[in-house]
C-alpha atoms as a PDB file:
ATOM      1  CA  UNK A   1       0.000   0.000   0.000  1.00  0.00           C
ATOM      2  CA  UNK A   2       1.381   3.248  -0.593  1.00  0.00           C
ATOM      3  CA  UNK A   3       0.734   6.707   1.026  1.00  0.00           C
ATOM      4  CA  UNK A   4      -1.188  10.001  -0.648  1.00  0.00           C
ATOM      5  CA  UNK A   5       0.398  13.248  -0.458  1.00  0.00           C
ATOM      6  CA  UNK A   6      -1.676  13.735   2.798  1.00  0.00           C
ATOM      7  CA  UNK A   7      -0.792  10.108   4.384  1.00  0.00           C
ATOM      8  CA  UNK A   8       2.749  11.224   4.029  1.00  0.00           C
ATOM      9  CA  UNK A   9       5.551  10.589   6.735  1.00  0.00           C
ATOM     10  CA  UNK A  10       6.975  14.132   8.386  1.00  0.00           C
ATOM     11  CA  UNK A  11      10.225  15.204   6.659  1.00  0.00           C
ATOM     12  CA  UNK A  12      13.162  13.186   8.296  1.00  0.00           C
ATOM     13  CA  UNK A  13      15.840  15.641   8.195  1.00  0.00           C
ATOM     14  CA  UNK A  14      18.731  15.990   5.413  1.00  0.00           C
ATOM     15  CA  UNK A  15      21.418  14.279   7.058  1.00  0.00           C
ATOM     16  CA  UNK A  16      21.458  10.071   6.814  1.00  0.00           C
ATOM     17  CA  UNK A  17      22.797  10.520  10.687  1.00  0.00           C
ATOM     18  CA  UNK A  18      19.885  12.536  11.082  1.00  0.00           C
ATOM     19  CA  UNK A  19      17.441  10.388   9.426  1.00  0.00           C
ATOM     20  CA  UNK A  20      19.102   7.350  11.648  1.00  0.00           C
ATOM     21  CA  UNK A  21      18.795   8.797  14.566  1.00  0.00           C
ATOM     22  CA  UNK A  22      15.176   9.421  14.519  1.00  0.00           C
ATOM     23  CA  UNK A  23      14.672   5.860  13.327  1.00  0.00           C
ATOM     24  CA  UNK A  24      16.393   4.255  16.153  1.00  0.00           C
ATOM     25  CA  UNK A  25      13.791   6.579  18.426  1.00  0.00           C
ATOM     26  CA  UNK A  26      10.675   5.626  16.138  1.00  0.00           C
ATOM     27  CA  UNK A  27      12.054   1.816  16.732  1.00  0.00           C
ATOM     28  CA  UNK A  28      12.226   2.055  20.399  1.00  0.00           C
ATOM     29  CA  UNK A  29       8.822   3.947  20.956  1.00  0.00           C
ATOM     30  CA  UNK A  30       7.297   1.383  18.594  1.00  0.00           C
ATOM     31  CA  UNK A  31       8.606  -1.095  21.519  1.00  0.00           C
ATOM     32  CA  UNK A  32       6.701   1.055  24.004  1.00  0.00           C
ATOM     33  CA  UNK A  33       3.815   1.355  22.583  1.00  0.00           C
ATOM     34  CA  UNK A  34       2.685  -2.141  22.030  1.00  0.00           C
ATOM     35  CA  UNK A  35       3.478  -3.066  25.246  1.00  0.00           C
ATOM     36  CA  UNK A  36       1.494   0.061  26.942  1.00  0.00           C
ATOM     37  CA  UNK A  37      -0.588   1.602  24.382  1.00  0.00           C
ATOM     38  CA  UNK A  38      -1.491   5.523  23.805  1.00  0.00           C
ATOM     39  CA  UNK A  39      -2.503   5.715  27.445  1.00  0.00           C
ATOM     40  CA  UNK A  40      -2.733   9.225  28.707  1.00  0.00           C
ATOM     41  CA  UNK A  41       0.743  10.907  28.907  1.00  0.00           C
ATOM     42  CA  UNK A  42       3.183  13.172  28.106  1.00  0.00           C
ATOM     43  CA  UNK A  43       5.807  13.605  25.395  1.00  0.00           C
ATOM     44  CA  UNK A  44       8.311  13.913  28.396  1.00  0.00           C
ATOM     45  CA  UNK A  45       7.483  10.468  30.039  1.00  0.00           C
ATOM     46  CA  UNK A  46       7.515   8.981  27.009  1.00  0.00           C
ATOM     47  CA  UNK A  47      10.978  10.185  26.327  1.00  0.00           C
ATOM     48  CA  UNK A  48      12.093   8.707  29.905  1.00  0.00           C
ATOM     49  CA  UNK A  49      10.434   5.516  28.526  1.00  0.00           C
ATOM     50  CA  UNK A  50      11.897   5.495  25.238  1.00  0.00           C
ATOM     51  CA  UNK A  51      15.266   6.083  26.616  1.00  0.00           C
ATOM     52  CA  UNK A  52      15.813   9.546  24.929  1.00  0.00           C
ATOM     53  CA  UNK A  53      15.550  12.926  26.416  1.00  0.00           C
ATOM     54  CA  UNK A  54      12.667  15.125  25.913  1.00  0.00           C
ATOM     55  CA  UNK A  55      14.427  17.407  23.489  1.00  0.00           C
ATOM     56  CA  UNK A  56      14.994  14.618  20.859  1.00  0.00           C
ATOM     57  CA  UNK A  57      11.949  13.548  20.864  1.00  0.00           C
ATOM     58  CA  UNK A  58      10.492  17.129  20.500  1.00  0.00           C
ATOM     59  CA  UNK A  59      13.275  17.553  17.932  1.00  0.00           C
ATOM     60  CA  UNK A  60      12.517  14.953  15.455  1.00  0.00           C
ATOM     61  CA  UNK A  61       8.492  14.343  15.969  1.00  0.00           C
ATOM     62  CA  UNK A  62       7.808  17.662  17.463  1.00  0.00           C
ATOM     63  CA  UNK A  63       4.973  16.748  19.428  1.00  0.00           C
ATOM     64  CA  UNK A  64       3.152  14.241  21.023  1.00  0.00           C
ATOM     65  CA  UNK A  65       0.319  13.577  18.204  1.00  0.00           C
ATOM     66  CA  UNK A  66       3.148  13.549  15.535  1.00  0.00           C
ATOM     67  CA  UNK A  67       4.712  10.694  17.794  1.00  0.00           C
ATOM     68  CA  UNK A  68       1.838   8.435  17.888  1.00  0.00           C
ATOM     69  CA  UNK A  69       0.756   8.930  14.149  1.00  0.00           C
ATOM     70  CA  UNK A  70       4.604   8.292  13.037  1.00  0.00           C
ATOM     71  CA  UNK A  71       4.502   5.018  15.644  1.00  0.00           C
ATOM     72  CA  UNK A  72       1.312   3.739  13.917  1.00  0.00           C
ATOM     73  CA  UNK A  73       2.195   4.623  10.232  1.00  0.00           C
ATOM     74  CA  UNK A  74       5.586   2.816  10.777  1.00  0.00           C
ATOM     75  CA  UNK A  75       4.042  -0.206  12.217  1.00  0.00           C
ATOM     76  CA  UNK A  76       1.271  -0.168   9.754  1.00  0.00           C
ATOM     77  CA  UNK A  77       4.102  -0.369   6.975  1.00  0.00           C
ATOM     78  CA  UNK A  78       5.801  -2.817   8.780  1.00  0.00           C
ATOM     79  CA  UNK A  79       3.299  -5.340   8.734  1.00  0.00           C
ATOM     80  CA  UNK A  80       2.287  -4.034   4.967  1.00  0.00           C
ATOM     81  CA  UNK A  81       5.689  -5.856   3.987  1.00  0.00           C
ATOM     82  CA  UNK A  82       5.338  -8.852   5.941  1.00  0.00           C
ATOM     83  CA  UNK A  83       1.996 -10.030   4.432  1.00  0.00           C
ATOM     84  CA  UNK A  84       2.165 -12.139   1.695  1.00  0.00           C
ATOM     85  CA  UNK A  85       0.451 -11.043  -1.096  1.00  0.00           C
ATOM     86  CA  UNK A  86      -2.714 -13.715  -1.091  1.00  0.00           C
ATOM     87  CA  UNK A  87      -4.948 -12.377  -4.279  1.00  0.00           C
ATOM     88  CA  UNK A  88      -8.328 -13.471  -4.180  1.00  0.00           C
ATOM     89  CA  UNK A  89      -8.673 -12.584  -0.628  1.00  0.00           C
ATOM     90  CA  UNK A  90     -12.240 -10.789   0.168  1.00  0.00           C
ATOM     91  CA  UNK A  91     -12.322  -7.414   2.003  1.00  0.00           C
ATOM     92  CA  UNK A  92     -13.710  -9.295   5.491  1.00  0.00           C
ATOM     93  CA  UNK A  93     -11.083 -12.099   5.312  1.00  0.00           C
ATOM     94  CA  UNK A  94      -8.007  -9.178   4.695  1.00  0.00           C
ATOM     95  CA  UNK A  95      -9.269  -7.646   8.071  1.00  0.00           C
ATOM     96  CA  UNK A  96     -10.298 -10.940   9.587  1.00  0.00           C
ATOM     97  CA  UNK A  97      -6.032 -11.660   8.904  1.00  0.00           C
ATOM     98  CA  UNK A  98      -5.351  -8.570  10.422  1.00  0.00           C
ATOM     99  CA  UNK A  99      -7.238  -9.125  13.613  1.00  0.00           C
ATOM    100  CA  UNK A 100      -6.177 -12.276  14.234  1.00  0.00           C
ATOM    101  CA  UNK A 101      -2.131 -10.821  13.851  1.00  0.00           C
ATOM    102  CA  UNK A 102      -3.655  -7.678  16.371  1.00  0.00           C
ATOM    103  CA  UNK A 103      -4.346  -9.691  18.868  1.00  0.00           C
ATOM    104  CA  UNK A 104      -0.426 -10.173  19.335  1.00  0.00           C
ATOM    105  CA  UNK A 105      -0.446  -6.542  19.821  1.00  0.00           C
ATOM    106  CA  UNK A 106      -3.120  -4.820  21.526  1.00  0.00           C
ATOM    107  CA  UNK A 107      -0.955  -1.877  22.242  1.00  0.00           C
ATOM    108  CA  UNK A 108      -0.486  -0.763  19.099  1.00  0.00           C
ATOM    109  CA  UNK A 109      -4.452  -1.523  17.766  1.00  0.00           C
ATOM    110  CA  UNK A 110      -5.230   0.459  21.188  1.00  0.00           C
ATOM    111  CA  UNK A 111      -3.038   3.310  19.773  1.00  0.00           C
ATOM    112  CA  UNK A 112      -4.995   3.160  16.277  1.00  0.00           C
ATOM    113  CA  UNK A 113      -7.982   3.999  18.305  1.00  0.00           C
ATOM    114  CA  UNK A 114      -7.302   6.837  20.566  1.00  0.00           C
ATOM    115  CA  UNK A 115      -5.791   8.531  17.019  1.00  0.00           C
ATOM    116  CA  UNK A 116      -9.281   7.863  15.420  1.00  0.00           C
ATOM    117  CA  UNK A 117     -10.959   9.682  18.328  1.00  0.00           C
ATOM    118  CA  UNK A 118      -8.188  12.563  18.763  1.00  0.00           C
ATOM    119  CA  UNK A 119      -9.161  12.963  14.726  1.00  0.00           C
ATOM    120  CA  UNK A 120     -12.730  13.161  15.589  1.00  0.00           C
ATOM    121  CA  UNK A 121     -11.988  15.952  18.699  1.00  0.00           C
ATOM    122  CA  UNK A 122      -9.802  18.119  15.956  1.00  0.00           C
ATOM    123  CA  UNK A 123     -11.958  21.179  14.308  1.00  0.00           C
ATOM    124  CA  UNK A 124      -9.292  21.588  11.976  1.00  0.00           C
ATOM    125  CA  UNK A 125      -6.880  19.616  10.193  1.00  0.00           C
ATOM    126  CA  UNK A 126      -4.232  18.041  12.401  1.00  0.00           C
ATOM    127  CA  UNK A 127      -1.842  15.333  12.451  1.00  0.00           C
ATOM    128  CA  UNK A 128      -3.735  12.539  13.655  1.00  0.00           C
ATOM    129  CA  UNK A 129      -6.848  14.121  11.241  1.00  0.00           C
ATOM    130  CA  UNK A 130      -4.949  14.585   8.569  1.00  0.00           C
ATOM    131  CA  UNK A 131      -3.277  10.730   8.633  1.00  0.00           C
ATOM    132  CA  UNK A 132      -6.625   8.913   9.778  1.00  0.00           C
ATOM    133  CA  UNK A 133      -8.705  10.912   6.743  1.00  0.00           C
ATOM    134  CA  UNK A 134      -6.316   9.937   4.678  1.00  0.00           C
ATOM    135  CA  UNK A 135      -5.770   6.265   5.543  1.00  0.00           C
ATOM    136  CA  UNK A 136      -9.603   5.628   5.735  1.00  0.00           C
ATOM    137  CA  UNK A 137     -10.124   6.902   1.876  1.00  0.00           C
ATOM    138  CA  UNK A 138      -6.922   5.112   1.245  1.00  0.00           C
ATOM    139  CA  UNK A 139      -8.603   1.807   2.643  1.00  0.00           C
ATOM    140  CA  UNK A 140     -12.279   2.664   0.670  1.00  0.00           C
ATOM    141  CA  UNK A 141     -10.807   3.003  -2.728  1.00  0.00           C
ATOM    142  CA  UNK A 142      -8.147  -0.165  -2.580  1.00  0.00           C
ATOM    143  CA  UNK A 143     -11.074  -2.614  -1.229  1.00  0.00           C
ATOM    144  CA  UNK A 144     -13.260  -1.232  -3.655  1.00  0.00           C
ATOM    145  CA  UNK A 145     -11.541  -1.965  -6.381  1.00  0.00           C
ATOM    146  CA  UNK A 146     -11.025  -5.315  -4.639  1.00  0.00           C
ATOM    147  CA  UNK A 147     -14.737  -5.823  -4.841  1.00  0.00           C
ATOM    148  CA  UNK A 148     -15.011  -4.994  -8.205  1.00  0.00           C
ATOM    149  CA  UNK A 149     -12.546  -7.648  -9.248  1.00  0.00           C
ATOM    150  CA  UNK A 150     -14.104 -10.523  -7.022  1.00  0.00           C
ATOM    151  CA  UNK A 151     -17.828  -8.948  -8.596  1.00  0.00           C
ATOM    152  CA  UNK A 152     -16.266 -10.003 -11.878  1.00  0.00           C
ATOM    153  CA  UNK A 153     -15.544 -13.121 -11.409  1.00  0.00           C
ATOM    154  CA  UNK A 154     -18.965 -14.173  -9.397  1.00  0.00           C
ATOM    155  CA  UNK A 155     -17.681 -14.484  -5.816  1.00  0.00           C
ATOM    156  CA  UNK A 156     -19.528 -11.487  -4.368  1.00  0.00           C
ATOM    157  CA  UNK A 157     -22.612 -10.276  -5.348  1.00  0.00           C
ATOM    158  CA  UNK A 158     -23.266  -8.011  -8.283  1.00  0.00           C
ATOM    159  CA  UNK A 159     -25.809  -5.853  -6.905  1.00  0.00           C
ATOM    160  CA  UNK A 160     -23.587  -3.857  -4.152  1.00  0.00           C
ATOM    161  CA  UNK A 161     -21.815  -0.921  -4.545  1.00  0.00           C
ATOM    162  CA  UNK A 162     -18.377  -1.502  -4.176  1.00  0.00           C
ATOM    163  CA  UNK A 163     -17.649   2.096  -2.537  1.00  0.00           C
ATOM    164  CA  UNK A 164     -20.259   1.573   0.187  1.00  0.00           C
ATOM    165  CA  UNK A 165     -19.118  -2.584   0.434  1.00  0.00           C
ATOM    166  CA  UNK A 166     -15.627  -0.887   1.481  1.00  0.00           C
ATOM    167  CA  UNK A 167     -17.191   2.097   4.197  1.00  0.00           C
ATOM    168  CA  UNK A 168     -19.057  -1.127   5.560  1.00  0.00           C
ATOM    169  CA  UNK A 169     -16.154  -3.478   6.066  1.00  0.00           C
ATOM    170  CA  UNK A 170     -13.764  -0.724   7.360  1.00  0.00           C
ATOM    171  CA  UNK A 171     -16.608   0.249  10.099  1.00  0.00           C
ATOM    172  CA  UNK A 172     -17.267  -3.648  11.086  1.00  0.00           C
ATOM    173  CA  UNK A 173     -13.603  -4.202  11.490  1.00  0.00           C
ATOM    174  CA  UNK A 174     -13.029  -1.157  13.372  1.00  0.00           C
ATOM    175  CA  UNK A 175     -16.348  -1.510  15.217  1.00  0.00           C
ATOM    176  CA  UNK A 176     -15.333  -4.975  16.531  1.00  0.00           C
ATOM    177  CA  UNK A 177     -11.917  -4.117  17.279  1.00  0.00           C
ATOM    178  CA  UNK A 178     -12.882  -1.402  19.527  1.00  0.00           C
ATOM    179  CA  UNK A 179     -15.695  -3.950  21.186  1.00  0.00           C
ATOM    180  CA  UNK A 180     -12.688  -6.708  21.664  1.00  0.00           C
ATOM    181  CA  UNK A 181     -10.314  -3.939  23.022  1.00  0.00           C
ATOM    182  CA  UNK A 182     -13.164  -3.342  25.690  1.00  0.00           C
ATOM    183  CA  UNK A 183     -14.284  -7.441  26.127  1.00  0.00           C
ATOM    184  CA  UNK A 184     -11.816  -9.787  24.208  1.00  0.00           C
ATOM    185  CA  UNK A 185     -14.463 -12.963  24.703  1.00  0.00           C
ATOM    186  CA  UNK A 186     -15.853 -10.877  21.247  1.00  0.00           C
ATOM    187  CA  UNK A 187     -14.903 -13.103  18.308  1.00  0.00           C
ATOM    188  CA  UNK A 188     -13.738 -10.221  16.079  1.00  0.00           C
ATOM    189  CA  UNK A 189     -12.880 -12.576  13.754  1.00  0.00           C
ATOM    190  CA  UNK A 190     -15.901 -14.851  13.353  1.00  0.00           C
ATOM    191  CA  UNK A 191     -18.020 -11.871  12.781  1.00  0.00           C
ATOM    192  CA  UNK A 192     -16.134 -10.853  10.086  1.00  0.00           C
ATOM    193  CA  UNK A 193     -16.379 -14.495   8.607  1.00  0.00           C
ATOM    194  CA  UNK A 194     -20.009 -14.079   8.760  1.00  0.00           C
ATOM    195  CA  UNK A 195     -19.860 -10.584   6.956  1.00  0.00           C
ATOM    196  CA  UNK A 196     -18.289 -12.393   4.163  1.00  0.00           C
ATOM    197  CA  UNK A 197     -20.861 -15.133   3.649  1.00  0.00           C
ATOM    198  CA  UNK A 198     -23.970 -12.226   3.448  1.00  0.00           C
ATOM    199  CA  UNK A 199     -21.572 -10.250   1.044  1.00  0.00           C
ATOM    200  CA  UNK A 200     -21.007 -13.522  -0.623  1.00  0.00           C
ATOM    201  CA  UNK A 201     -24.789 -14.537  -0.899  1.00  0.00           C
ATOM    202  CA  UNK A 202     -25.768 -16.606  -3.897  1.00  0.00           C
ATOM    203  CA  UNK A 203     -22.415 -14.974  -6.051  1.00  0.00           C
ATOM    204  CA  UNK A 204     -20.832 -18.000  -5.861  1.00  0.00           C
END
């Protein structure tokens, strides 16, 4: 998956030592995070935690929201690269593969969520707005697409729209993550298996 011009990483600096150095930080916090999560705190502690001091991190993230969107995006990527590329795959299953690897680290899928609702406290454009708006029309037009190919060749039906197919399976993954971050007895993933089959209806 690549990024848009608004999905974006921050500029790293014009020096490689530079562009190391804040690396090895973005590594380490990574650590952090999917161990603890975003839980309330400030740039400072997380320095302490991180093993930096407070003017590095403020230095190359310059705040606290640009920290937690440039963990996320980074892990996010991370995991892009490790997937194998599986074609065929429906929209549910992809996420239903993705929650299944999230439940290694809660942390970091607890993170995704407190940048969702810091995006939704924003009145105007901000880092976490910006990179959440961005990723979520990302998502919509790459699983569309996805539908249209599996509507072609008669494994989902032909009478849904592909754009709203795509809002709908973003919103049920994200729904149920939220719901097993609260009470994991939720099966996240079987509910997404049985989003597939009423997708799926009589195409096949």
């Amino acid at each position: 998956m690549t990024d848009s011009p608004a999905d974006a990483p921050r500029p790293q600096g014009r020096y490689p030592k530079g562009i190391a150095r804040r690396q090895e930080i973005l590594d380490k916090a990574i650590e952090v995070f999917a161990q603890r999560g975003a839980k309330k705190t400030s740039l400072r502690a997380i320095a302490q935690e991180v093993g930096v001091t407070h003017a590095a991190l403020t230095h190359y993230f310059g705040s606290l929201e640009e920290l937690l969107v440039a963990v996320y995006r980074e892990s996010e990527r991370r995991s892009d690269e490790t997937e194998p590329d599986e074609p065929g795959l429906t929209p549910a299953m992809g996420m239903r593969l993705a929650a299944e690897k999230n439940r290694d680290i809660p942390g970091l899928v607890q993170l995704y969520s407190t940048l969702v609702a810091t995006a939704l406290e924003e009145s105007e454009p901000q880092p976490a707005q910006e990179f959440i708006t961005a990723r979520f029309a990302r998502l919509r037009a790459e699983i569309s697409a996805q539908v249209r190919e599996l509507q072609a060749s008669g494994r989902l039906r032909s009478d849904l729209d592909p754009g709203l197919v795509a809002a709908l399976v973003i919103a049920a993954s994200d729904g149920l993550q939220t719901q097993w971050l609260l009470d994991p007895a939720v099966d996240h993933e079987g509910a997404l298996e049985m989003l597939d089959r009423l997708l799926a209806g009589g195409a096949a």
